[in-house]
N, C-alpha and C. Protein backbone atom coordinates (compact mmCIF):
# COMPACT_ATOMS: atom_id res chain seq x y z
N UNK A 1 11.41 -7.34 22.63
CA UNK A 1 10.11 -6.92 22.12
C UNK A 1 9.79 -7.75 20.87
N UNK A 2 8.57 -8.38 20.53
CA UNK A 2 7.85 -8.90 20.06
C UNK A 2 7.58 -8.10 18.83
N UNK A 3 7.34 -7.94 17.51
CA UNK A 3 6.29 -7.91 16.69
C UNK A 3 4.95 -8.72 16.67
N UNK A 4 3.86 -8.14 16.13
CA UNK A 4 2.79 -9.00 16.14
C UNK A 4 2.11 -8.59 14.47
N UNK A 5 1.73 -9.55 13.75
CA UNK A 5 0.51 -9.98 12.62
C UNK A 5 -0.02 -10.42 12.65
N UNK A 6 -1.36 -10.81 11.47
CA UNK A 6 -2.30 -11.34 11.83
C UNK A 6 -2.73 -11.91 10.86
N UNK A 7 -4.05 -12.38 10.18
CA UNK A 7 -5.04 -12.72 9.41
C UNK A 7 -5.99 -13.27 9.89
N UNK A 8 -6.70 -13.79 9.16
CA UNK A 8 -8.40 -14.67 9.22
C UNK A 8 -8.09 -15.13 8.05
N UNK A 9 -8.18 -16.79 7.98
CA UNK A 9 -8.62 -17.38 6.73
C UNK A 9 -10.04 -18.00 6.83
N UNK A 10 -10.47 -18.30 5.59
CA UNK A 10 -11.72 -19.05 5.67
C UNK A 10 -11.26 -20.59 5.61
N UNK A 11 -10.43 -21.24 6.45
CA UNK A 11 -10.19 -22.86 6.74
C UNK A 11 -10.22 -23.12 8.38
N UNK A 12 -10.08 -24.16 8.15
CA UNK A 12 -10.68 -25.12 9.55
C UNK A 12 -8.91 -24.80 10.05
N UNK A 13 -8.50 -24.96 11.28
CA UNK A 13 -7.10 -24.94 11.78
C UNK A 13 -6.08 -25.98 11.54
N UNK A 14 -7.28 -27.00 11.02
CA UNK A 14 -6.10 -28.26 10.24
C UNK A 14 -5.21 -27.50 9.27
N UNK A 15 -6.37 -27.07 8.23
CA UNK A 15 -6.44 -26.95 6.70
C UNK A 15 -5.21 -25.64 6.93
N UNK A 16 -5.43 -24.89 7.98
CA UNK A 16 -4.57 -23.46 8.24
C UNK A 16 -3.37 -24.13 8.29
N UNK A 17 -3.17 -24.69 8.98
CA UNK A 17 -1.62 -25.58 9.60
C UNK A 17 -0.44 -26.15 8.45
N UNK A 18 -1.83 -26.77 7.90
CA UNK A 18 -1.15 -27.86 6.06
C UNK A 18 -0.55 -26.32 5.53
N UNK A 19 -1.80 -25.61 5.32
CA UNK A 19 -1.35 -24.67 4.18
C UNK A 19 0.07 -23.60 4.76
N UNK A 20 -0.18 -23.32 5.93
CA UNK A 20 0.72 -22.74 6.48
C UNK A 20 2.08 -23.07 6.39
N UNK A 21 2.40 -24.45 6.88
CA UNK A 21 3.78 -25.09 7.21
C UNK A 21 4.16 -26.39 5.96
N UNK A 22 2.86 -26.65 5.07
CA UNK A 22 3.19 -27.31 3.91
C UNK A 22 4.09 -26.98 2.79
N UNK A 23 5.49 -27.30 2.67
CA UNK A 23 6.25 -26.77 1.87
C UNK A 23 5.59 -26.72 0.13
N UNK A 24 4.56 -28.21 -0.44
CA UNK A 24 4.07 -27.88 -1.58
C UNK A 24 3.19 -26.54 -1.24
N UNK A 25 2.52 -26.06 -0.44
CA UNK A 25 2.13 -24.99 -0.28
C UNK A 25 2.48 -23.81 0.03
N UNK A 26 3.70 -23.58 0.53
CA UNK A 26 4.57 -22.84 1.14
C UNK A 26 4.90 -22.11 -0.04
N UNK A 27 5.46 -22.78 -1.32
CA UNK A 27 5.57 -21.95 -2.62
C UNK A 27 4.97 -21.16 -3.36
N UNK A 28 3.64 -21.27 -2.88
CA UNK A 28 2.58 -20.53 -3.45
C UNK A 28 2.47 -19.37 -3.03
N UNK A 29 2.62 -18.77 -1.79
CA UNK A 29 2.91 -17.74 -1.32
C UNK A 29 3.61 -16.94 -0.13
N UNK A 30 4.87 -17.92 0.06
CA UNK A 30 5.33 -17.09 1.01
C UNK A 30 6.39 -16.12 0.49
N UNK A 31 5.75 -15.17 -0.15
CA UNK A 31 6.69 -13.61 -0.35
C UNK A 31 5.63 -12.36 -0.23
N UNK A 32 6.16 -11.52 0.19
CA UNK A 32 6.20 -10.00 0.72
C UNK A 32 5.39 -9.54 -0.60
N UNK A 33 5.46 -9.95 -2.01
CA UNK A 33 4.95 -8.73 -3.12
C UNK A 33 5.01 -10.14 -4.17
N UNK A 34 3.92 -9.45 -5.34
CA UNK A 34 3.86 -10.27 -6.83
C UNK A 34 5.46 -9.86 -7.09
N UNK A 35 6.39 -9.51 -7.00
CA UNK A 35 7.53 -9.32 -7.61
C UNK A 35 8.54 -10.46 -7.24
N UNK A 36 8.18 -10.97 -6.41
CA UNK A 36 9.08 -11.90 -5.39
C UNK A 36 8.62 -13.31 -5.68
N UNK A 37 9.49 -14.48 -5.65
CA UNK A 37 8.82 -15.79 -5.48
C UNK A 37 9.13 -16.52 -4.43
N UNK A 38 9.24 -18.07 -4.12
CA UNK A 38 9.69 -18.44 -3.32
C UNK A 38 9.64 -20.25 -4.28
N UNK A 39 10.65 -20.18 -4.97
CA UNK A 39 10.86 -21.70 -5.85
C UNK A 39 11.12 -22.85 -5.47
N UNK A 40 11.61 -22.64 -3.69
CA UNK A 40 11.81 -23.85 -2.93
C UNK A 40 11.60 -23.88 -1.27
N UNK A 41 10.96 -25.27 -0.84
CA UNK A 41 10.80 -24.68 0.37
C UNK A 41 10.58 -26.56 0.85
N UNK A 42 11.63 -26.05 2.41
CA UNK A 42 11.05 -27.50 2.75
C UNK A 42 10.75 -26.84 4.31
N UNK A 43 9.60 -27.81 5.12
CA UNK A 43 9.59 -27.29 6.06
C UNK A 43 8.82 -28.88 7.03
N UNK A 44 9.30 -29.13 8.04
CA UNK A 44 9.17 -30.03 9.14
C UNK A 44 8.13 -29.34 10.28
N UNK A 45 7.23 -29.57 10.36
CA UNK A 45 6.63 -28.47 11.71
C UNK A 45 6.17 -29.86 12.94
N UNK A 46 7.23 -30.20 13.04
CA UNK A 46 7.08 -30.86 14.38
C UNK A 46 8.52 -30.19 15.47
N UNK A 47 8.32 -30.76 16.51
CA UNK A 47 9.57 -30.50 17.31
C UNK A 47 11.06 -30.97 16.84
N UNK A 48 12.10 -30.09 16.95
CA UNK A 48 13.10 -30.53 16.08
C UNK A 48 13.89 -30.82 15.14
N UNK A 49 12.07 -30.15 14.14
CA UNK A 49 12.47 -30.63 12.95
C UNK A 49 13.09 -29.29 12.18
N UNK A 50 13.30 -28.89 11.07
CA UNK A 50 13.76 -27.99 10.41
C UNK A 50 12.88 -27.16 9.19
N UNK A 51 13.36 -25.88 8.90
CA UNK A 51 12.07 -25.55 7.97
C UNK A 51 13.73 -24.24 7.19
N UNK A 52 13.35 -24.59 5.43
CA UNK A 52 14.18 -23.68 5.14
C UNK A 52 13.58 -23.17 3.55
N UNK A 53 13.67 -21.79 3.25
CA UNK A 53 12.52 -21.13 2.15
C UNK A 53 13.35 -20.27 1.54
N UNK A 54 13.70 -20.23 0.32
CA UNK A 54 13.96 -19.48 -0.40
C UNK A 54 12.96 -18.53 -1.21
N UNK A 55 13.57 -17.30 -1.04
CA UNK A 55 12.92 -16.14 -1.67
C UNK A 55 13.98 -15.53 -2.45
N UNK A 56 13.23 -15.34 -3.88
CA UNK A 56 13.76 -14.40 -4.76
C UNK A 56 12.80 -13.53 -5.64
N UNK A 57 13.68 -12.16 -5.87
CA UNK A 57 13.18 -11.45 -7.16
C UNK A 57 12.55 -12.30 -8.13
N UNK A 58 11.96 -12.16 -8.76
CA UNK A 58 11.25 -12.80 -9.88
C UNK A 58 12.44 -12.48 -11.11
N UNK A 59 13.28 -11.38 -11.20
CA UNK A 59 13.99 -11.08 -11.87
C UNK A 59 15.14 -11.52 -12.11
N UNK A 60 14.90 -12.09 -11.11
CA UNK A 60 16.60 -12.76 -10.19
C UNK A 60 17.83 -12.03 -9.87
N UNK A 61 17.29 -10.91 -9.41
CA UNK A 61 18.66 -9.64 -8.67
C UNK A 61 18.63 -10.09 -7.85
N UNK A 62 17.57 -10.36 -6.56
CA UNK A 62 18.31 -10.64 -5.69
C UNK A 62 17.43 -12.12 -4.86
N UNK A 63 18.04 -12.83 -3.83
CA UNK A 63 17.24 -13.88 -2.97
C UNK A 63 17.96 -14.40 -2.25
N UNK A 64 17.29 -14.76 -1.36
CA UNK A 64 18.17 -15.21 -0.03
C UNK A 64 17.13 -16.65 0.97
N UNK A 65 17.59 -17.12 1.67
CA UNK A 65 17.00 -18.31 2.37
C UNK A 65 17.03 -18.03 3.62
N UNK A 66 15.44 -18.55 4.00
CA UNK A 66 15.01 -18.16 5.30
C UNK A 66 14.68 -19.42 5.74
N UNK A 67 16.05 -19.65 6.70
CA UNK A 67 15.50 -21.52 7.95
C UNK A 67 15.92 -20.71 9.01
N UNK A 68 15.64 -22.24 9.80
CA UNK A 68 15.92 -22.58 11.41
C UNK A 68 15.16 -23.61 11.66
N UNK A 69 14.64 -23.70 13.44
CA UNK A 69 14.54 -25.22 13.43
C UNK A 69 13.09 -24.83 14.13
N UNK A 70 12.73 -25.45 14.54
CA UNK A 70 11.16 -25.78 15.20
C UNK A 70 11.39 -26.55 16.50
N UNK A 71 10.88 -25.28 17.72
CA UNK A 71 11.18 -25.79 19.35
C UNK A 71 10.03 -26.15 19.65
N UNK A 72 8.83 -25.77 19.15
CA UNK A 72 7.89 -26.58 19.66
C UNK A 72 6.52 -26.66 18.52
N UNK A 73 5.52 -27.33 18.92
CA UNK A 73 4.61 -27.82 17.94
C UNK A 73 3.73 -28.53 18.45
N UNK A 74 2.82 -27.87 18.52
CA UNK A 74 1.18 -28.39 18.71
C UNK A 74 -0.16 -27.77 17.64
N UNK A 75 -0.03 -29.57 17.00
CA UNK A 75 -0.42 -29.51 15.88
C UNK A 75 -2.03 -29.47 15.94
N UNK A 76 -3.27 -28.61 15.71
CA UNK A 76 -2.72 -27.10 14.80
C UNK A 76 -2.88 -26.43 15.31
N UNK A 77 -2.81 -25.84 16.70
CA UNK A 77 -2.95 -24.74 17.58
C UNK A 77 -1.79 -23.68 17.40
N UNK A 78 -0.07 -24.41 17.67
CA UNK A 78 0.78 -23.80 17.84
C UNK A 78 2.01 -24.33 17.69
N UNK A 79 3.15 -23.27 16.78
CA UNK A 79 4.27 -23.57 16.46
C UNK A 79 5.19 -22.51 16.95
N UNK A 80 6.64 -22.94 17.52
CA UNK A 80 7.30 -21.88 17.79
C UNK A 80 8.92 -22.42 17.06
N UNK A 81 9.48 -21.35 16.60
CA UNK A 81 10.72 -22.00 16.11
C UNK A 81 11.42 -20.77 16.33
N UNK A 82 12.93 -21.12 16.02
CA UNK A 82 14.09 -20.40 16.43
C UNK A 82 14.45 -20.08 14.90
N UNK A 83 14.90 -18.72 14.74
CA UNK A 83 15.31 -18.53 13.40
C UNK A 83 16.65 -18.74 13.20
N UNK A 84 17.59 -18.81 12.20
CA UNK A 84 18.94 -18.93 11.99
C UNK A 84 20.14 -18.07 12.60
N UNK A 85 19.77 -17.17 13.06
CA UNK A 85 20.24 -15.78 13.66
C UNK A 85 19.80 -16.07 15.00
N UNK A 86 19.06 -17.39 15.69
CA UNK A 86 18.56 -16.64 17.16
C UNK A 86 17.14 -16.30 16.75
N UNK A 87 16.62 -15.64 16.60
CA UNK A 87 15.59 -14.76 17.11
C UNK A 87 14.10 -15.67 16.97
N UNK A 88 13.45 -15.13 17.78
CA UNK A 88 12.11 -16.25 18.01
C UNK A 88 11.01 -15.93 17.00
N UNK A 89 10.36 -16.82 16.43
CA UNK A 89 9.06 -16.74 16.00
C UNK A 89 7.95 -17.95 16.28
N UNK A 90 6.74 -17.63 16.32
CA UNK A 90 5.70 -17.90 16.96
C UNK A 90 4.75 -17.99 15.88
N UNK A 91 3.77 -18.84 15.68
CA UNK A 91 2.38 -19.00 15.51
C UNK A 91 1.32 -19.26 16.31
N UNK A 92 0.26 -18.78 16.18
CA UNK A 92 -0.96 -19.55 17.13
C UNK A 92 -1.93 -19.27 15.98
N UNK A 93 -2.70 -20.65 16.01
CA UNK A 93 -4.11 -20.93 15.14
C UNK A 93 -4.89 -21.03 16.11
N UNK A 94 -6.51 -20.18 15.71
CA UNK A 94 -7.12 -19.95 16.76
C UNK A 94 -9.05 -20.34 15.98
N UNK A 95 -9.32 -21.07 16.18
CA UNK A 95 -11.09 -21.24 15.43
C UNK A 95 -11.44 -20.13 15.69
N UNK A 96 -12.33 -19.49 14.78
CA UNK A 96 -13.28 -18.23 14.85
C UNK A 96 -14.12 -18.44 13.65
N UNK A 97 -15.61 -17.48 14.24
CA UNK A 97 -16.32 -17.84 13.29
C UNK A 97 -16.40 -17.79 11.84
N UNK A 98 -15.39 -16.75 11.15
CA UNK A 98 -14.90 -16.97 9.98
C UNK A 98 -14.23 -18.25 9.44
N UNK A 99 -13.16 -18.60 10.43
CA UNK A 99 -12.60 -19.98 10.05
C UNK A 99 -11.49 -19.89 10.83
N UNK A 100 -10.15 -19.26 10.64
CA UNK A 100 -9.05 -19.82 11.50
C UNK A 100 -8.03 -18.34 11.74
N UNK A 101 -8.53 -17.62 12.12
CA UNK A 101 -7.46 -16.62 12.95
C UNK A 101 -5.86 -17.14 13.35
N UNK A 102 -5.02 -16.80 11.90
CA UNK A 102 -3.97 -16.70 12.56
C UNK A 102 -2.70 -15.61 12.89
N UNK A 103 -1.98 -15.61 13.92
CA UNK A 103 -1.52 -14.71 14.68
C UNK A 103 0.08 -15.34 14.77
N UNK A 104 0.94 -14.41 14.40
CA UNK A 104 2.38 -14.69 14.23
C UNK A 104 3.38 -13.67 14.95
N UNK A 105 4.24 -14.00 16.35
CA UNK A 105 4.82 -12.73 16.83
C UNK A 105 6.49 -12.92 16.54
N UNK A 106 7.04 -12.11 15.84
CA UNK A 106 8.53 -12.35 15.36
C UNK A 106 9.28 -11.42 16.76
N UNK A 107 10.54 -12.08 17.28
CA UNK A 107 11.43 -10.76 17.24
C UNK A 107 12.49 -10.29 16.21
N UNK A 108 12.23 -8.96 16.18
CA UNK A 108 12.78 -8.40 14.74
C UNK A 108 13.93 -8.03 14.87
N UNK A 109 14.69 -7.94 13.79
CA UNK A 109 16.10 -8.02 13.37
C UNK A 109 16.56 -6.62 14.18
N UNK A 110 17.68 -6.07 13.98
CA UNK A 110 18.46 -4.99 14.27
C UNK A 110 18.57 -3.83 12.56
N UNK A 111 18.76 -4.62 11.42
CA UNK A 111 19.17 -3.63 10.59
C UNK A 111 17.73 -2.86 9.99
N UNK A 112 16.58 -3.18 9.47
CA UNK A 112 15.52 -2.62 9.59
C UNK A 112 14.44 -1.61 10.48
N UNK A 113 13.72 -0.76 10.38
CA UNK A 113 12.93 -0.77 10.97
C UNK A 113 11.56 -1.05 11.65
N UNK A 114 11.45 -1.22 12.69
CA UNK A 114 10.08 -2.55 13.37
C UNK A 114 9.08 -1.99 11.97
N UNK A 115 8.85 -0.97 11.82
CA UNK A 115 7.71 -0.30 11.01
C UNK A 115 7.92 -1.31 9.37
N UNK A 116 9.21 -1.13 8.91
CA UNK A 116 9.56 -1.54 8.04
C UNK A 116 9.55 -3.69 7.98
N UNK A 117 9.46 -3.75 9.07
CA UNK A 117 9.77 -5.38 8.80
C UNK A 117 8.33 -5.76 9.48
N UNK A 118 7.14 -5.36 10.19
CA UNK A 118 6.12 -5.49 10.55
C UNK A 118 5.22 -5.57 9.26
N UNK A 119 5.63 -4.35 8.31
CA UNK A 119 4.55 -4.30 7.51
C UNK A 119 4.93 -5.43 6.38
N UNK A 120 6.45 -5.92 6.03
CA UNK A 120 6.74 -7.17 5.37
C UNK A 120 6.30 -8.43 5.72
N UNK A 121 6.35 -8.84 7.10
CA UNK A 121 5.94 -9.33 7.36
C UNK A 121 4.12 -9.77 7.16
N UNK A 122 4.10 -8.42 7.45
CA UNK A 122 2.23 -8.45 7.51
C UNK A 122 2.22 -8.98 6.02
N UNK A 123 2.68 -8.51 4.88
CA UNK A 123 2.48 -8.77 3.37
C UNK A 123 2.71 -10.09 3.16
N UNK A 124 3.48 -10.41 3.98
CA UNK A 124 3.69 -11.72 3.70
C UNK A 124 2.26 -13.01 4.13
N UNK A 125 2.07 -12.39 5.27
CA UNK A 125 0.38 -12.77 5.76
C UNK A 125 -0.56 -12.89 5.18
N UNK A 126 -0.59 -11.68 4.37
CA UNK A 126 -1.79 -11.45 3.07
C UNK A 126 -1.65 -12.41 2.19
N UNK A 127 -0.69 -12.30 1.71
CA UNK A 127 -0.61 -13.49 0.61
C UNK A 127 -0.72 -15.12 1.26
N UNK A 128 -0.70 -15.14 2.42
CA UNK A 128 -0.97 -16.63 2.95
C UNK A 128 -2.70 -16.53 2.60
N UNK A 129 -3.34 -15.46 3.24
CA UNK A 129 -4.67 -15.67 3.25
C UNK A 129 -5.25 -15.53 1.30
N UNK A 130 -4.98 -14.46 1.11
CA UNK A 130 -5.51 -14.75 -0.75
C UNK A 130 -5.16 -16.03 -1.01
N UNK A 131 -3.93 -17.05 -0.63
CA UNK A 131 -3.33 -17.85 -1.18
C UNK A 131 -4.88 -19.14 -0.58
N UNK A 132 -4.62 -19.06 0.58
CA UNK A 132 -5.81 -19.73 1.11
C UNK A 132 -7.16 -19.83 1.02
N UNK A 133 -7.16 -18.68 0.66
CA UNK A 133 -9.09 -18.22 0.60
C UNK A 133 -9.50 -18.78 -1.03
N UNK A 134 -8.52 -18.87 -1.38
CA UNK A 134 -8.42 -19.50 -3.26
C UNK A 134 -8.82 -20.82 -3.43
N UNK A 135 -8.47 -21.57 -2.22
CA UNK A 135 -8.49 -23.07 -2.18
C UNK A 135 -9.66 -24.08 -1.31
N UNK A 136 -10.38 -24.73 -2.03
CA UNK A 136 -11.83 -25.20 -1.76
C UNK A 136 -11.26 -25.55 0.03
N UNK A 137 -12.58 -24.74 0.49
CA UNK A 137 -13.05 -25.58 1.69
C UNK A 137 -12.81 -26.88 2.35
């Protein structure tokens, strides 16, 4: 079973793609809450390539790194990669009349609950789009 998230940004599916899988951009917001950062991040979004992100407390109790590799890539429609553990995740960028609908389906871990890692996830979404909607057209 699948999880599913979502957003709408106001960018074209290029601009979604850069900001999405761009590691200088990637720092800007890929964490769950203002409490959290993410100080390093490299990420490859072609086939094969590799993508790896550190997240920490802002406090620095706690952080941990989130890679794996990238099985497929069609640039900017769709990315699918394998996480470090196995488990699949998915993007699809989609034009809409707002700008770029994007849609992300994880399969989710074992120690959490779907409720609990859906809605992290989702937070983590949000902050892609504030992060995006910030940045000129």
């Amino acid at each position: 079973m699948k999880l599913h998230v979502t957003t709408t940004v106001r960018a074209t599916p290029d601009q979604a793609w850069e900001r999405l899988f761009g590691a200088n951009h990637l720092i800007n917001w890929y964490f769950a809450h203002e409490s959290w950062c993410c100080p390093s991040a490299e990420f490859s979004p072609i086939a094969g390539g590799t993508f790896s992100i550190r997240m920490e407390a802002r406090d620095g109790s706690f952080g941990f790194d989130f890679a794996g590799r990238i099985v497929e890539a069609e640039f900017p429609v769709r990315l699918v990669a394998e996480l470090g553990d196995g488990r699949a995740m998915e993007f699809q960028l989609t034009p809409v009349e707002e700008g770029c609908r994007v849609d992300e389906w994880f399969e989710p871990e074992s120690e959490n609950s779907h409720e609990l890692q859906q809605g992290g996830w989702q937070a983590i979404l949000n902050q892609f789009q504030t992060y995006s909607d910030g940045l000129p057209a």
